[in-house]
N, C-alpha and C. Protein backbone atom coordinates (compact mmCIF):
# COMPACT_ATOMS: atom_id res chain seq x y z
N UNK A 1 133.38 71.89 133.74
CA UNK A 1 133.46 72.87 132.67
C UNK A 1 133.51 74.29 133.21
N UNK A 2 132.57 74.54 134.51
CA UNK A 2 132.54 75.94 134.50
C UNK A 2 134.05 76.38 135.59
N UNK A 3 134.46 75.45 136.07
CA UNK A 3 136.24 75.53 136.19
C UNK A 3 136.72 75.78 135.31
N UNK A 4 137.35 75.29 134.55
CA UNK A 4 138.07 75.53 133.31
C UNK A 4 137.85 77.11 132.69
N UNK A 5 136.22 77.32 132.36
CA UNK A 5 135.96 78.39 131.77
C UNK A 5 136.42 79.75 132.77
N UNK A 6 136.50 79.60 134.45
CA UNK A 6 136.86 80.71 135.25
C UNK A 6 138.59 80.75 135.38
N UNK A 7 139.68 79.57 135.07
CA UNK A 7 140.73 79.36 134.89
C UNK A 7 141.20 80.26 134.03
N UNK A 8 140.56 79.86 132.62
CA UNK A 8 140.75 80.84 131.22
C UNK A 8 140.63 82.23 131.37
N UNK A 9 139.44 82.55 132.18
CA UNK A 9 139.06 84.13 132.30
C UNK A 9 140.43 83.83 133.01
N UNK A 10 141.16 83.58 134.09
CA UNK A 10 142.14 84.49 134.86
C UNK A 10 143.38 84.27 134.21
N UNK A 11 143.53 83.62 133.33
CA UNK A 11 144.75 83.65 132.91
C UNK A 11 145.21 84.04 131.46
N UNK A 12 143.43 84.97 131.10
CA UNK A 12 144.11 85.59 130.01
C UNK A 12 142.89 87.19 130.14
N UNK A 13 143.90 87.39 131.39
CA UNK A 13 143.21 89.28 131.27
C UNK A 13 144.32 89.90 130.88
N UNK A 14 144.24 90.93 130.21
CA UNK A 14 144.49 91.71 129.76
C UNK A 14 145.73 92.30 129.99
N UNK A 15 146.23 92.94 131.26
CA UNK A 15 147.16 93.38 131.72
C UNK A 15 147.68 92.75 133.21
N UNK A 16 149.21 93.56 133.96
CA UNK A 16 149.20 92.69 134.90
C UNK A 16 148.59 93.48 135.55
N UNK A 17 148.96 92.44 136.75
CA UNK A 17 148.32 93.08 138.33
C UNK A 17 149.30 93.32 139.23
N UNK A 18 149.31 93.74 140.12
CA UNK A 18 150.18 94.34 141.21
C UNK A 18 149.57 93.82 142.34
N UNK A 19 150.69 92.60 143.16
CA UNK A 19 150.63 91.97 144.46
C UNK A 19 149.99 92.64 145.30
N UNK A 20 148.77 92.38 146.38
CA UNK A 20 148.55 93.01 147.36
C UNK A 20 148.16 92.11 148.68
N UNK A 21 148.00 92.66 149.47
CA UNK A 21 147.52 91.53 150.61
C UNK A 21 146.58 92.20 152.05
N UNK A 22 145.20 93.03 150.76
CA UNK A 22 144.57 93.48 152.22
C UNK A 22 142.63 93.25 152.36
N UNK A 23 142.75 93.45 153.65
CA UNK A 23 141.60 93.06 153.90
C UNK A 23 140.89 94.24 153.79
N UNK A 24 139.29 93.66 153.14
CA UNK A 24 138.84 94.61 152.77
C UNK A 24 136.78 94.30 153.03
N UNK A 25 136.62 95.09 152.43
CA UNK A 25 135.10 94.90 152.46
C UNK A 25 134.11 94.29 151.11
N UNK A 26 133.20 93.81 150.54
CA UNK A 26 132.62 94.10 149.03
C UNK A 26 131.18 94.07 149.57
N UNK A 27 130.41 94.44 148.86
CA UNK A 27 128.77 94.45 149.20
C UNK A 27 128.69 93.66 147.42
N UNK A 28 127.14 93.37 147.79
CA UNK A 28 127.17 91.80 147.02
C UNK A 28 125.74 92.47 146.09
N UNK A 29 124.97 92.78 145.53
CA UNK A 29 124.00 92.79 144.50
C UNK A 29 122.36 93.16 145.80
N UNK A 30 122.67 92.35 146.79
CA UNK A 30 121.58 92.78 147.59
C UNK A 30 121.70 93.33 148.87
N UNK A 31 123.27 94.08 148.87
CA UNK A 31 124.08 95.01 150.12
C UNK A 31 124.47 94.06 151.00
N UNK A 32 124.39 93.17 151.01
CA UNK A 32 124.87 92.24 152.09
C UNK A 32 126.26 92.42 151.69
N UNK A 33 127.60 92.82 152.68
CA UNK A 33 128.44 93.12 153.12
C UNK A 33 129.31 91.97 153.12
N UNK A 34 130.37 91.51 152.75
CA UNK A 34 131.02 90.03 152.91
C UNK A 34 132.56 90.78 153.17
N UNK A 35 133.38 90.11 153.68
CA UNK A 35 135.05 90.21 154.32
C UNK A 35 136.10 89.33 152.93
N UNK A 36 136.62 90.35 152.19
CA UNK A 36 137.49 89.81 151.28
C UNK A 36 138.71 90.24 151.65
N UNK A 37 140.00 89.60 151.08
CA UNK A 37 141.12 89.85 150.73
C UNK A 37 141.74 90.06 149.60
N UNK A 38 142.06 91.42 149.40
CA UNK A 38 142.37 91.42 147.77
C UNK A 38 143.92 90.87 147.52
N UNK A 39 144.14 90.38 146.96
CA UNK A 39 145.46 89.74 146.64
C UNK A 39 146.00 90.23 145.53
N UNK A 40 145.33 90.65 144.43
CA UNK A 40 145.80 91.13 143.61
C UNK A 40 144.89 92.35 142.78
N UNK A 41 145.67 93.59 142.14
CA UNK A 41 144.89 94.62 142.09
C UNK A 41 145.55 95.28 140.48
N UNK A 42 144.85 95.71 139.64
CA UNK A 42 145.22 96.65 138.30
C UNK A 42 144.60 97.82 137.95
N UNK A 43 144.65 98.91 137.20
CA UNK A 43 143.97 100.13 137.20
C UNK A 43 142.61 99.21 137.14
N UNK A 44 142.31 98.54 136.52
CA UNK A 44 140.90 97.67 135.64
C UNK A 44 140.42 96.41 136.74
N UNK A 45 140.74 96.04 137.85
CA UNK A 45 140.47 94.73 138.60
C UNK A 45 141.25 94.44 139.14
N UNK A 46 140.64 93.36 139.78
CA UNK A 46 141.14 92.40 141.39
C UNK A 46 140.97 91.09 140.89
N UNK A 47 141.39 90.50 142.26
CA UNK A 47 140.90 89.13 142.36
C UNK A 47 141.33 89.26 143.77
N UNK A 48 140.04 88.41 144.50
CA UNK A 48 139.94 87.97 145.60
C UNK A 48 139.89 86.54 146.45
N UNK A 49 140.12 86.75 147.51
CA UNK A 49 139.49 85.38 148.33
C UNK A 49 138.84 86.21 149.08
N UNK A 50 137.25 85.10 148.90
CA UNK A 50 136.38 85.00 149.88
C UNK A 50 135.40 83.88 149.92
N UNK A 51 134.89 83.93 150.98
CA UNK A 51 134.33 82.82 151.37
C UNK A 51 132.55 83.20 151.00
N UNK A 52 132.16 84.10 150.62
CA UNK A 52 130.99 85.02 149.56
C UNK A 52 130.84 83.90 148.38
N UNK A 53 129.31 83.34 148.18
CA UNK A 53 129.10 82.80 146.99
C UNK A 53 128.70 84.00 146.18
N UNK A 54 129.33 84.46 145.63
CA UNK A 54 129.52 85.35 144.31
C UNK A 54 129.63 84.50 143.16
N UNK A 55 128.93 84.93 141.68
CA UNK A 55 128.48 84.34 140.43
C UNK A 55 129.20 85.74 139.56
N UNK A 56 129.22 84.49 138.43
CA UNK A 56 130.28 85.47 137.30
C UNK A 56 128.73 86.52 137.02
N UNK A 57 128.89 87.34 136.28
CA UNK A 57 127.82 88.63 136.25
C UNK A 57 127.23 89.01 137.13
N UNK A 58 127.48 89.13 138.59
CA UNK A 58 127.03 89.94 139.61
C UNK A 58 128.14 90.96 140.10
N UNK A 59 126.98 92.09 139.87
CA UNK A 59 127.53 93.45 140.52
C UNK A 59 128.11 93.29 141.74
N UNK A 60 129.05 94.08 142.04
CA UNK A 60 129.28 94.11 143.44
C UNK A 60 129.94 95.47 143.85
N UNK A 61 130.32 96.34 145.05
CA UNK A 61 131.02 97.29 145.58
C UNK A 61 131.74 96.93 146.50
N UNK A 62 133.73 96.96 146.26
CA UNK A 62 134.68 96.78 146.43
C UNK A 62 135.05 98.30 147.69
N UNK A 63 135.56 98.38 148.28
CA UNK A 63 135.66 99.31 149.42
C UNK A 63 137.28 99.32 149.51
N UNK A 64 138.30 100.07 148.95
CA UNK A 64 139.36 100.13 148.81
C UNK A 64 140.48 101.76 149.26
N UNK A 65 141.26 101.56 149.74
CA UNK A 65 141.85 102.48 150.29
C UNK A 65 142.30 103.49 149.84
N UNK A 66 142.01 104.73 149.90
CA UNK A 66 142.36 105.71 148.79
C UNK A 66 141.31 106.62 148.04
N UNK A 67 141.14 105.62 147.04
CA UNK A 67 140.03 105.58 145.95
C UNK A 67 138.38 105.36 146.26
N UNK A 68 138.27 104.71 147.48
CA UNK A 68 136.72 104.53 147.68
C UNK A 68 136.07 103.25 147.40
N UNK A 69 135.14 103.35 147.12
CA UNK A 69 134.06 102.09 146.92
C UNK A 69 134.12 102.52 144.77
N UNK A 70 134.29 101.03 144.83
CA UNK A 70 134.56 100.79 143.53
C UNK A 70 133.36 99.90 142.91
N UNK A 71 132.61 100.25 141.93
CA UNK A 71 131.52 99.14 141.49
C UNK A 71 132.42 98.34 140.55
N UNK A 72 132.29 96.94 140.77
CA UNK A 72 132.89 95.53 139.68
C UNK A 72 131.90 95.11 139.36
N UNK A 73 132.23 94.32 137.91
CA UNK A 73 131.49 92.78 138.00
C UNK A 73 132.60 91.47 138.20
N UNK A 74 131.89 91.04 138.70
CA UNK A 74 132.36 89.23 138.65
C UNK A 74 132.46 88.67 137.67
N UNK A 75 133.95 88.31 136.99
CA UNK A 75 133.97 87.94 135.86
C UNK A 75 134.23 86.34 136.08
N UNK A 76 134.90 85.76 137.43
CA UNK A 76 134.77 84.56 137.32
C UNK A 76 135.01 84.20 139.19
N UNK A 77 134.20 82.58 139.37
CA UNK A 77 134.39 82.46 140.73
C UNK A 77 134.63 81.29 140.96
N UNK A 78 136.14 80.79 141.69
CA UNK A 78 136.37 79.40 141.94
C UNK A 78 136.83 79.10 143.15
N UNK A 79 136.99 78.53 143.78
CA UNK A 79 136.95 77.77 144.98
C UNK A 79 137.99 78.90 146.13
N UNK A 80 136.52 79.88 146.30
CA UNK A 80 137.30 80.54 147.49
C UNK A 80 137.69 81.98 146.72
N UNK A 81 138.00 81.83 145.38
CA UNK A 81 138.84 83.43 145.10
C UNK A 81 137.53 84.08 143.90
N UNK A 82 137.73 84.88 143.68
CA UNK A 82 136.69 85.65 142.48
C UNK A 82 137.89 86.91 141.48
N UNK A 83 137.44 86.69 140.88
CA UNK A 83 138.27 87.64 139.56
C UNK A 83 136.93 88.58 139.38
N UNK A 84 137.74 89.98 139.38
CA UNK A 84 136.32 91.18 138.58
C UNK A 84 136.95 92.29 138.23
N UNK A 85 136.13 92.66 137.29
CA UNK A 85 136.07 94.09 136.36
C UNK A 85 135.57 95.39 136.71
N UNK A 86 136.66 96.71 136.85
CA UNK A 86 135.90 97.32 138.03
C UNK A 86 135.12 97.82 136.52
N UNK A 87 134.40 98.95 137.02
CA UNK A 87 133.04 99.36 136.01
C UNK A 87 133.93 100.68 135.38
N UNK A 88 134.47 101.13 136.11
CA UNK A 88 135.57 102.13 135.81
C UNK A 88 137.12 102.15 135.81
N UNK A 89 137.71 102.28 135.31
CA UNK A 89 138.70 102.80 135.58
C UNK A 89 139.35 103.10 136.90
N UNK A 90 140.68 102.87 137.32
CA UNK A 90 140.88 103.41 139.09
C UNK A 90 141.43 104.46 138.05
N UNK A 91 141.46 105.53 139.44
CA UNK A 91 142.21 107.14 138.80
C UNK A 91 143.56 106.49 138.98
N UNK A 92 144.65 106.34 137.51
CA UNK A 92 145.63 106.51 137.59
C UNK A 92 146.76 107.25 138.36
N UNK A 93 146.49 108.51 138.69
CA UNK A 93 147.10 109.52 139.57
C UNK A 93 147.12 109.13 141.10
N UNK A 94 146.02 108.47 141.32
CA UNK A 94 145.83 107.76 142.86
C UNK A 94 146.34 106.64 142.63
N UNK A 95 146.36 105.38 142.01
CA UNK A 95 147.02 103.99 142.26
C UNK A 95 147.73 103.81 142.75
N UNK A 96 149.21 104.68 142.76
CA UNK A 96 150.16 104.53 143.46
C UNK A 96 150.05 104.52 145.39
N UNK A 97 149.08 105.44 145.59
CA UNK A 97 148.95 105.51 147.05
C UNK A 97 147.99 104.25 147.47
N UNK A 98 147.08 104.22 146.72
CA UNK A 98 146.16 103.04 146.64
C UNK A 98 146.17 101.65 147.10
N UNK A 99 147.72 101.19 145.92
CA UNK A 99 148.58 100.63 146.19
C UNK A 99 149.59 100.03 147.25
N UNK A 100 150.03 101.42 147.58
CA UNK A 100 151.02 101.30 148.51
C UNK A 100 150.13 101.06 149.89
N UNK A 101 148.61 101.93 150.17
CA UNK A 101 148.41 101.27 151.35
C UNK A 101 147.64 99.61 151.45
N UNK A 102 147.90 99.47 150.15
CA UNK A 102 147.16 97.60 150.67
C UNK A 102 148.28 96.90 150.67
N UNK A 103 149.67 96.91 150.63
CA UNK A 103 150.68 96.54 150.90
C UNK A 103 151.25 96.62 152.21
């Protein structure tokens, strides 16, 4: 069941996302530091692979190029990848560079 329910979260957010393929950093609810790859990125969220047991409603800080350290939550986590919500907004005016360097 709780497959299915993290399936649904990713395949019905909101807007798209824009391909990426970089390695990056996240700190986890108790700073412990874990090695992600963001694969995919929107003004509003990611989704990752990592090998981090991360849980849907845990905070976390995303470390991204450009823009900085980003606070998310974990909206869903399945075998290896995690979907999240940043807490803010990315600055529109920056995405594009943002962007372009995780590509």
């Amino acid at each position: 069941m709780v497959a299915r329910s993290a399936m649904m979260a990713y395949e019905d957010r909101v807007e798209p996302r824009d391909e990426t393929l970089c390695r990056s950093w996240l700190f986890d609810a108790t700073g412990a530091r874990h090695a992600v790859t963001v694969v995919n990125l929107s003004l509003n969220g990611f989704m990752a692979r990592t090998d981090a047991p991360l849980a849907g409603g845990e905070r976390v800080v995303l470390t991204l190029p450009v823009v900085g350290d980003r606070t998310a939550e974990i909206r869903w986590s399945l075998g290896g990848r995690v979907g999240a919500k940043f807490a803010q907004e990315l600055p529109a005016a920056l995405y594009p560079c943002a962007l372009a360097a995780m590509r």
